[in-house]
Protein backbone atom coordinates (compact mmCIF):
# COMPACT_ATOMS: atom_id res chain seq x y z
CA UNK A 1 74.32 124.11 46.81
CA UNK A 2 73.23 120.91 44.95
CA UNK A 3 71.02 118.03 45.80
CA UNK A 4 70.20 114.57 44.35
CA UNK A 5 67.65 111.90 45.26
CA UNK A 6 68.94 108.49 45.53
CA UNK A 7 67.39 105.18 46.48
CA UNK A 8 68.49 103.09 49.43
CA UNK A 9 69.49 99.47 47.52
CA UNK A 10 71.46 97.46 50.55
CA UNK A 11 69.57 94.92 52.69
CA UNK A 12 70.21 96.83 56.12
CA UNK A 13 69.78 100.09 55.04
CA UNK A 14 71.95 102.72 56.80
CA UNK A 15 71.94 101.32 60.12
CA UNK A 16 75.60 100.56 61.85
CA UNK A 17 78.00 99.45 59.54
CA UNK A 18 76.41 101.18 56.11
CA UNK A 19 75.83 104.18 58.03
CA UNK A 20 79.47 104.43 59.56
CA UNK A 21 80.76 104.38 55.83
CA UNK A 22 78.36 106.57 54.83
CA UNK A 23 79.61 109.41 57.77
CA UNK A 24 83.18 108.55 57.11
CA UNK A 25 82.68 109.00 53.16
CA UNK A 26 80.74 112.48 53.73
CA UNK A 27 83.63 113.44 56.41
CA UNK A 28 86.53 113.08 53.70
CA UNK A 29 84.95 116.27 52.01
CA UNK A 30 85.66 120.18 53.06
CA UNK A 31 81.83 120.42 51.59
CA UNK A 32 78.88 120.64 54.04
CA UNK A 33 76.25 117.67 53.01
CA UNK A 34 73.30 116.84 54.68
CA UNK A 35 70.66 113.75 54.57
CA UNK A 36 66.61 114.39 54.04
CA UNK A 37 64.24 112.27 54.39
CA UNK A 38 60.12 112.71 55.25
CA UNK A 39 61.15 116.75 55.50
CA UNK A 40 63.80 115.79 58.11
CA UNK A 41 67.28 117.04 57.78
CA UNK A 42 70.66 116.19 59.59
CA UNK A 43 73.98 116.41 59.01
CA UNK A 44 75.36 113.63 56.83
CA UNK A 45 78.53 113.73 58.81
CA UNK A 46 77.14 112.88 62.09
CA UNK A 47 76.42 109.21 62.84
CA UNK A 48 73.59 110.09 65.77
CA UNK A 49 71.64 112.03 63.05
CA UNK A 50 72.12 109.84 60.05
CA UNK A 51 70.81 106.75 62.29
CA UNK A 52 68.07 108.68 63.63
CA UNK A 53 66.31 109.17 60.03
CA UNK A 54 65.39 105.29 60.55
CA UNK A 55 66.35 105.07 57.08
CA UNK A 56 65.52 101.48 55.49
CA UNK A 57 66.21 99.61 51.72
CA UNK A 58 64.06 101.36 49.16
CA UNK A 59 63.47 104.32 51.17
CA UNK A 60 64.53 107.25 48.43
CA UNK A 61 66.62 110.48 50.71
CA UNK A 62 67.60 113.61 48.94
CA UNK A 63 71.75 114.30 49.78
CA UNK A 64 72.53 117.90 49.63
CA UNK A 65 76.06 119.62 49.64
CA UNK A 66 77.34 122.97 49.80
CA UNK A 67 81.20 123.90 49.63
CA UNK A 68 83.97 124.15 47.10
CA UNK A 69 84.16 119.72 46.36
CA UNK A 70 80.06 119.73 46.72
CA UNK A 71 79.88 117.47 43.05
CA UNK A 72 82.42 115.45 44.29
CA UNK A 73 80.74 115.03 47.41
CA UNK A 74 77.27 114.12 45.82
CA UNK A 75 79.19 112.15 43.23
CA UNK A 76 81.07 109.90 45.78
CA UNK A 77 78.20 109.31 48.73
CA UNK A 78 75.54 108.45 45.72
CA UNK A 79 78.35 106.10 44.22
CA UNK A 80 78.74 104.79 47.87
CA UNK A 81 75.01 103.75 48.14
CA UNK A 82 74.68 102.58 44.35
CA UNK A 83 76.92 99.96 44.99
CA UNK A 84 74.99 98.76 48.33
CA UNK A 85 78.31 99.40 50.55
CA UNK A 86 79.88 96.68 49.15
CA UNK A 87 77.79 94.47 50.81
């Protein structure tokens, strides 16, 4: 298992739209990555639980991954949110 911290950069956060390319970037991996924030963990695949973290623009989350791709995984969803989701 591996982990990295990464700041939130985009306006919105991950609400909706971020958040829905967030899950759908996390789904193309076999690996098994979660979100944490504030001590709260949920599965980065799952839209309900990646909303739920309230998760806002310079709020810093920890991604964690577990599974044969797990660097790619961390590698692609921190690239995802570097770039502010393109928007």
């Amino acid at each position: 298992m591996i982990s990295r911290d990464v700041t939130i950069k985009n306006n919105v956060g991950l609400h909706a739209r971020p958040a829905t390319f967030f899950i759908q970037k996390a789904n193309s991996y076999k690996s098994s990555i979660w979100v944490e924030k504030d001590d709260r963990r949920v599965n980065a695949k799952s839209l309900l639980g990646v909303l739920s973290l309230g998760i806002v623009k310079g709020m810093s989350v920890t991604i964690y991954a577990d599974g044969a791709d797990e660097t790619d995984a961390i590698d692609g969803l921190v690239s995802l949110i570097d770039t502010g989701f393109s928007e």
